[in-house]
Protein backbone atom coordinates (compact mmCIF):
# COMPACT_ATOMS: atom_id res chain seq x y z
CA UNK A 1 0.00 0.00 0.00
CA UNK A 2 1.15 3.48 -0.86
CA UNK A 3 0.09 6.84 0.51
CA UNK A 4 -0.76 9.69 -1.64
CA UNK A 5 -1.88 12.75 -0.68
CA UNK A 6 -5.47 14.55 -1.70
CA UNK A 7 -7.00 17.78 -1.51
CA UNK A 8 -5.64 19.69 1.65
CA UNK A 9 -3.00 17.00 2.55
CA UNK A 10 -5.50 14.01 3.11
CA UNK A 11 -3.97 11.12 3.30
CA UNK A 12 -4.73 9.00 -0.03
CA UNK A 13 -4.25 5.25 0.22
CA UNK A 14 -3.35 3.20 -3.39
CA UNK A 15 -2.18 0.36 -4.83
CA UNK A 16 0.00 0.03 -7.76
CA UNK A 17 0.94 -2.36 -11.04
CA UNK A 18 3.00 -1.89 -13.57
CA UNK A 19 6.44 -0.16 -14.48
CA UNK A 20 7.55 3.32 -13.89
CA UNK A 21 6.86 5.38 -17.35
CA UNK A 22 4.46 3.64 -18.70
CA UNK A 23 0.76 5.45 -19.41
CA UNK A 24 -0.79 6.18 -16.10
CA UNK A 25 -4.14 4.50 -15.22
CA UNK A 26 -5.72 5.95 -12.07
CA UNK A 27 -8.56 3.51 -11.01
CA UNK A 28 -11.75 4.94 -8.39
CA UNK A 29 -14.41 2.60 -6.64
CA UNK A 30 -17.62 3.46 -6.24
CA UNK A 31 -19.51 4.54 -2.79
CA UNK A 32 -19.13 2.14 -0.32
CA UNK A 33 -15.98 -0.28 -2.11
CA UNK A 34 -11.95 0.41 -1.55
CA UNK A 35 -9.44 -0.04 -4.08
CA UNK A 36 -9.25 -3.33 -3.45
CA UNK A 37 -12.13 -4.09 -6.25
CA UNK A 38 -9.34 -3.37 -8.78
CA UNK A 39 -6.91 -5.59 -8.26
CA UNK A 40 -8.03 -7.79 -11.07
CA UNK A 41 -7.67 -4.91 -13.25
CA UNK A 42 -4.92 -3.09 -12.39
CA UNK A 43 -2.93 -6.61 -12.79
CA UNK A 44 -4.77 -6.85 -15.76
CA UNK A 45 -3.65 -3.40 -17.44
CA UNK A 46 0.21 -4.08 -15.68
CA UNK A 47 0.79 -7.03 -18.12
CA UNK A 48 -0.27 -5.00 -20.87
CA UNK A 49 1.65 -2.00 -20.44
CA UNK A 50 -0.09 0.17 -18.54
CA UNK A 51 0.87 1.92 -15.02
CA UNK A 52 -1.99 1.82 -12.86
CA UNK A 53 -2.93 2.84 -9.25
CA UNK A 54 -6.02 1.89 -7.78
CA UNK A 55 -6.89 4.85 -4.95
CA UNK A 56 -9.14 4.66 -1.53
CA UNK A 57 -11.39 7.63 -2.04
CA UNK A 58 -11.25 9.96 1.15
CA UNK A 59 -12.76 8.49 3.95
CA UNK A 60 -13.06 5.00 2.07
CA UNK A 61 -10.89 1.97 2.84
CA UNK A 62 -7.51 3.02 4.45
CA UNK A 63 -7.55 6.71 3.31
CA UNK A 64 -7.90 8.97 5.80
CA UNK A 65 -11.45 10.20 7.03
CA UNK A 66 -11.95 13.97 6.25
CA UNK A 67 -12.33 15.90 9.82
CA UNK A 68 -14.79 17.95 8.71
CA UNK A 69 -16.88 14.85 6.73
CA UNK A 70 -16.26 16.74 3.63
CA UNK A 71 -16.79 14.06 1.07
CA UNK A 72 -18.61 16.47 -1.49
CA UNK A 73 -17.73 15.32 -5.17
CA UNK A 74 -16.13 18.59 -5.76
CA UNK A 75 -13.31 18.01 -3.40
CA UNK A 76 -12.91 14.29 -4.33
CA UNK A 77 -12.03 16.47 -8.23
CA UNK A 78 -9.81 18.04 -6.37
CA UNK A 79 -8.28 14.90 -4.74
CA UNK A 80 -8.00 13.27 -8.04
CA UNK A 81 -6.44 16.50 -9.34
CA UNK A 82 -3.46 16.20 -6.45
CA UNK A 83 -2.69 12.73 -6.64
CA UNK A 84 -1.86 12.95 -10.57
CA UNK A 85 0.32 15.79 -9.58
CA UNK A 86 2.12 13.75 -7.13
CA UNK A 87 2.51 10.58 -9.48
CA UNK A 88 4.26 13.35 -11.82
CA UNK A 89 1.23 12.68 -14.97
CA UNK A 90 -0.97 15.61 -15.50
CA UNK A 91 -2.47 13.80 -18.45
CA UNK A 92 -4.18 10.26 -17.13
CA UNK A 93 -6.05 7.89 -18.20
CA UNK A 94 -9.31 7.70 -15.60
CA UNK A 95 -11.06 4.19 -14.70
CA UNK A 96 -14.18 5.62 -12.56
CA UNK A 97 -16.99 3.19 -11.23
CA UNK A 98 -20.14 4.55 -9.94
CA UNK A 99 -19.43 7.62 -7.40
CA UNK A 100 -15.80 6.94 -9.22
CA UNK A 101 -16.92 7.65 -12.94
CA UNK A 102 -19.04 10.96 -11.52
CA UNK A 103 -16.12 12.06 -9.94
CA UNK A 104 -13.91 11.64 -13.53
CA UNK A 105 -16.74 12.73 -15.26
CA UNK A 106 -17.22 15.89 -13.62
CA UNK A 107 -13.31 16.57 -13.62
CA UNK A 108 -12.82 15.96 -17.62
CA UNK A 109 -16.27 17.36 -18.37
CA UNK A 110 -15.59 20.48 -16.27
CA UNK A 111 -12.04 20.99 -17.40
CA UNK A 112 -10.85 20.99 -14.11
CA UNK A 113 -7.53 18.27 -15.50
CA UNK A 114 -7.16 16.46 -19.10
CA UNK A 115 -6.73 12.97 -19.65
CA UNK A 116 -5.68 10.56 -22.33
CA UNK A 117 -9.25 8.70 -22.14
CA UNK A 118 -12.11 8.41 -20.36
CA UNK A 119 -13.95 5.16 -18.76
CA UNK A 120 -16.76 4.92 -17.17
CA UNK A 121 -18.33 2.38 -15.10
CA UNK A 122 -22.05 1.67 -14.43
CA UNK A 123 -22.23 5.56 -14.16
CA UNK A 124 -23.49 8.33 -16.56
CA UNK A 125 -25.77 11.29 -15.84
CA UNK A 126 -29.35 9.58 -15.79
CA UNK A 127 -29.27 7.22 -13.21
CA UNK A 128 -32.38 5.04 -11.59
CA UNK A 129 -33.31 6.58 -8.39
CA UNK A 130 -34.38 3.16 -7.40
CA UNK A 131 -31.12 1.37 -7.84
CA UNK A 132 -28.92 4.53 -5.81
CA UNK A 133 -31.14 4.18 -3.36
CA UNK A 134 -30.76 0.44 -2.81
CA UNK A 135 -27.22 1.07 -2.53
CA UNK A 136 -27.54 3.73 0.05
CA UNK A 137 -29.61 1.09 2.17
CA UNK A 138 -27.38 -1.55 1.81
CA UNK A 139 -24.68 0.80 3.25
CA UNK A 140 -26.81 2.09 6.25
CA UNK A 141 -27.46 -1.42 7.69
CA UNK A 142 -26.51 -2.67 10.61
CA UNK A 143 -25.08 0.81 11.76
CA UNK A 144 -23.89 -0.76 14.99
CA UNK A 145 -21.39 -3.34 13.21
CA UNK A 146 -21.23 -6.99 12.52
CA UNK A 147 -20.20 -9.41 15.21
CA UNK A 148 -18.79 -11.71 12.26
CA UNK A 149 -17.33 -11.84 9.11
CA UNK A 150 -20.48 -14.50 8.12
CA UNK A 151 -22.33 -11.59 9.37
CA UNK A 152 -20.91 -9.70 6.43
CA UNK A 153 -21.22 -12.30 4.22
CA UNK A 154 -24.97 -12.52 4.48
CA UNK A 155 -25.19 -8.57 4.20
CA UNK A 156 -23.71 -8.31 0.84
CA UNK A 157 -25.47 -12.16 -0.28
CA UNK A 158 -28.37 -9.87 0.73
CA UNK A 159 -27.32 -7.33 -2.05
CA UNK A 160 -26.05 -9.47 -4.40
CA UNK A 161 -27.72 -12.27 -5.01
CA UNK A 162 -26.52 -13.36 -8.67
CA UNK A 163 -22.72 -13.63 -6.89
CA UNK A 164 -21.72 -16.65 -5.40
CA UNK A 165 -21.19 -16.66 -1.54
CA UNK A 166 -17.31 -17.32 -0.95
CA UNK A 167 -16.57 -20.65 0.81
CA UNK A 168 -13.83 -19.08 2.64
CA UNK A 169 -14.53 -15.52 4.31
CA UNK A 170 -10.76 -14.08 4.94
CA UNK A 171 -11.20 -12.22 1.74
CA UNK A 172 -14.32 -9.70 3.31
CA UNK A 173 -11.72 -8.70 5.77
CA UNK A 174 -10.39 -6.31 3.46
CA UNK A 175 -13.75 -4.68 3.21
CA UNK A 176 -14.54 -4.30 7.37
CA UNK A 177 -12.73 -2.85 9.99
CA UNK A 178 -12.73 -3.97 13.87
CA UNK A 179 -13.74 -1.43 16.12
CA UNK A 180 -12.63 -0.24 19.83
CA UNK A 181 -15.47 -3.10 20.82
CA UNK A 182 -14.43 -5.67 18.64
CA UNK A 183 -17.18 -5.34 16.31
CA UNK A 184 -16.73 -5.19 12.14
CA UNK A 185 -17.80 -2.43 10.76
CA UNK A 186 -17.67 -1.49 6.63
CA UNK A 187 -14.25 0.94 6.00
CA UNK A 188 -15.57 3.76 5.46
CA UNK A 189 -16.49 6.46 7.75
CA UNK A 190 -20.22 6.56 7.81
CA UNK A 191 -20.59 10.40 7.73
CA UNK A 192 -20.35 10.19 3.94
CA UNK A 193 -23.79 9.18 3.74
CA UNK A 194 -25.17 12.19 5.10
CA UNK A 195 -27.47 14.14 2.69
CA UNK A 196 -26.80 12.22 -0.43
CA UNK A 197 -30.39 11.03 -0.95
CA UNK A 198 -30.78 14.65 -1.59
CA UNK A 199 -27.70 15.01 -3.71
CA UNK A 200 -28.90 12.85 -6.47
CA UNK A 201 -30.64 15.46 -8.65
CA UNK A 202 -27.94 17.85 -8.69
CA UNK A 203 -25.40 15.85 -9.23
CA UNK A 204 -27.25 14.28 -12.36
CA UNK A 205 -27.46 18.17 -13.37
CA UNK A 206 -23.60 18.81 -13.48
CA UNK A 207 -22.69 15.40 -14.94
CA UNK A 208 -24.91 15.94 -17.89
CA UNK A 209 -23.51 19.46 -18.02
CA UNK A 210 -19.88 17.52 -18.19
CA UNK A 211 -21.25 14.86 -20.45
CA UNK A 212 -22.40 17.86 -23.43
CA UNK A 213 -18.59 19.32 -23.07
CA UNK A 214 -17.04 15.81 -23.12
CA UNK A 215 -18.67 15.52 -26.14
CA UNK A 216 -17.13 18.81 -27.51
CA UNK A 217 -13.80 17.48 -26.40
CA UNK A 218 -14.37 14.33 -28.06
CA UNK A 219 -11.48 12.44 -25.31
CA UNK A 220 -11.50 8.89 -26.41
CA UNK A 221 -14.34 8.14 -23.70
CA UNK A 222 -15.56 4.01 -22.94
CA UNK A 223 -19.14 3.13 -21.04
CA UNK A 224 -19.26 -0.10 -19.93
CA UNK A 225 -22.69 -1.08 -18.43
CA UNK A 226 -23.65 -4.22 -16.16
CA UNK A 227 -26.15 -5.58 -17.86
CA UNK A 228 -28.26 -6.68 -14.97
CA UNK A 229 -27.72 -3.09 -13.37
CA UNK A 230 -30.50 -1.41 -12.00
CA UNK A 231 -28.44 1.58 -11.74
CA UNK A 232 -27.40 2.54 -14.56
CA UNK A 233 -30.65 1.50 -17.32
CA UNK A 234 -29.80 0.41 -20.50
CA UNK A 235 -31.85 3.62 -21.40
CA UNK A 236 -29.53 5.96 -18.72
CA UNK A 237 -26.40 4.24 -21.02
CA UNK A 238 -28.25 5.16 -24.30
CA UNK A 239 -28.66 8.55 -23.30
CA UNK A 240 -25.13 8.96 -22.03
CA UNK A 241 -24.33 7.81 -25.67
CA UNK A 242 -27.20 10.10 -27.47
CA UNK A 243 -24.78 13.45 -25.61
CA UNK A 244 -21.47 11.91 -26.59
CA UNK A 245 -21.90 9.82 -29.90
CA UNK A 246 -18.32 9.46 -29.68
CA UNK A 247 -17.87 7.74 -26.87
CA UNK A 248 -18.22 3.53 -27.46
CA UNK A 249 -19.72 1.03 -25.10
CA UNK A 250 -19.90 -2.48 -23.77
CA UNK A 251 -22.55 -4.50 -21.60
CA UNK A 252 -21.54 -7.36 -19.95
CA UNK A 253 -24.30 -9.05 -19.58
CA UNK A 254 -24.25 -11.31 -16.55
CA UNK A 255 -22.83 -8.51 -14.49
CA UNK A 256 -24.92 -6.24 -12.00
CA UNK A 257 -23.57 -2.61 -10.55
CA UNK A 258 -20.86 -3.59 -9.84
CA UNK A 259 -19.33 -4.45 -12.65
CA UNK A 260 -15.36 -5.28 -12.33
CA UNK A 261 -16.31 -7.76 -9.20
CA UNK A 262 -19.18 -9.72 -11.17
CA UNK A 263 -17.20 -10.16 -14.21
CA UNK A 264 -13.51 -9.47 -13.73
CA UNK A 265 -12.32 -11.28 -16.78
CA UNK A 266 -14.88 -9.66 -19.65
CA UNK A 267 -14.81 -6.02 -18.00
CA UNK A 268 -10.46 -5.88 -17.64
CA UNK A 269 -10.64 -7.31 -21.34
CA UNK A 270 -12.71 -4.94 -22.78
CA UNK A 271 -10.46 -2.40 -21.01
CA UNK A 272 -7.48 -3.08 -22.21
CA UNK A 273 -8.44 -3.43 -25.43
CA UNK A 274 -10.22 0.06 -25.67
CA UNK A 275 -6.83 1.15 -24.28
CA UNK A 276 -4.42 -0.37 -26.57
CA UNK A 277 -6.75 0.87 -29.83
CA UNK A 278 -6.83 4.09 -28.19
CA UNK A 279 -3.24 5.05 -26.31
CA UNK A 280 0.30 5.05 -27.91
């Protein structure tokens, strides 16, 4: 694990693959996840060539919680913006799933840094209220922690029922944390929830706003779509592609929301070869 820092010195936690000099990938989970939901990927775009870090959004995984719960999407721009000035590339390529992709979106869209290309992941600007709001419940439950990790287990079987349960639980460690009473508890500090059922609208607004100058831009831009999502409808991803006829797109269908951890194999492939077409 490396640490970066964010916006105002926050403490960024990443992982890395790949060699020193190749084209920077810079890889953001969605609401809830850490970087760990990468690590298919970034090993994925290592072998072919690509320099990737996979990053714990603020107050997410083993980045550092903001003191003043400021986990707006405008600052987490402005985290991405400081951690490509750190690696030394002002020019990435961005990987964003879900609150990820809004927060690339938003900072190619906006101008706020450039990239090489653009991917996003089971996010665009029309989104089903429905399916964000599932998500929010799922990460509300059981507020006073799990006294197990098959405790977890059944809490995310719970929200994903097409995935298999794992036989062996050691792997959910990575997404709990044991408190002062011995209790598990999801890592991520459960301020960030406050007020986004109300952010949903506005932040639909903006990304469209993003989406119209993306398409002036005309960055070589990927959606790829779970095609058992009930986030992102195949009717969100058509009008995502209806602003930026550019931009090209995959469904994978047997995957849900969550795209990279439902099917690893035909979401990194389809990755790296939008990448290789794409990036010199």
């Amino acid at each position: 694990m490396l640490m970066l820092r964010g916006s105002g010195g926050i403490g960024i936690a990443a992982d890395r693959w790949g060699q020193q000099g190749d084209p920077l990938v810079l890889l953001q989970h969605g609401g809830g996840q850490t970087r760990h939901a990468w690590k298919g990927t970034g090993e994925a775009l290592a072998r072919a060539g690509f320099l990737a870090y996979a990053l714990d959004a603020r107050g997410h995984g083993d980045s550092d919680w903001d003191p003043d719960a400021d986990y707006t999407q405008e600052t987490m721009v402005d985290d991405l913006i400081a951690v490509a000035a750190e690696i030394g590339d002002s020019q990435p390529i961005l990987v964003g799933a879900s609150m990820g992709g809004g927060v690339s979106l938003c900072a190619v869209g906006e101008e706020r840094m450039t990239a090489r290309a653009l991917i996003l992941v089971d996010m665009g600007p029309q989104i089903e209220a429905a399916g964000a709001a599932r998500i929010l419940d799922f990460m509300r439950q059981s507020p006073d922690g799990f006294d197990s990790l098959e405790a977890v287990a059944d809490a995310i079987a719970n929200y994903q029922p097409h995935r298999k349960r794992p036989r062996v639980l050691d792997g959910l460690r990575k997404n709990v944390r044991l408190d002062e009473n011995g209790r598990l508890r999801w890592h991520w500090d459960p301020r960030y929830l406050a007020g986004k059922h109300s952010e949903i609208a506005e932040r639909s607004d903006r990304m469209q706003q993003a989406a119209e100058r993306l398409a002036e831009l005309r960055l070589p831009t990927l959606l790829v779509r779970g095609g058992l999502s009930d986030v992102l409808s195949e009717e969100g991803a058509q009008s995502f592609l209806a602003t930026c006829p550019h931009s090209e797109y995959v469904s994978v269908t047997d995957a849900a929301h969550m795209v990279a951890g439902d099917r690893n194999d035909l979401f990194s492939d389809a990755v790296v070869e939008f990448l290789r077409r794409h990036i010199s």
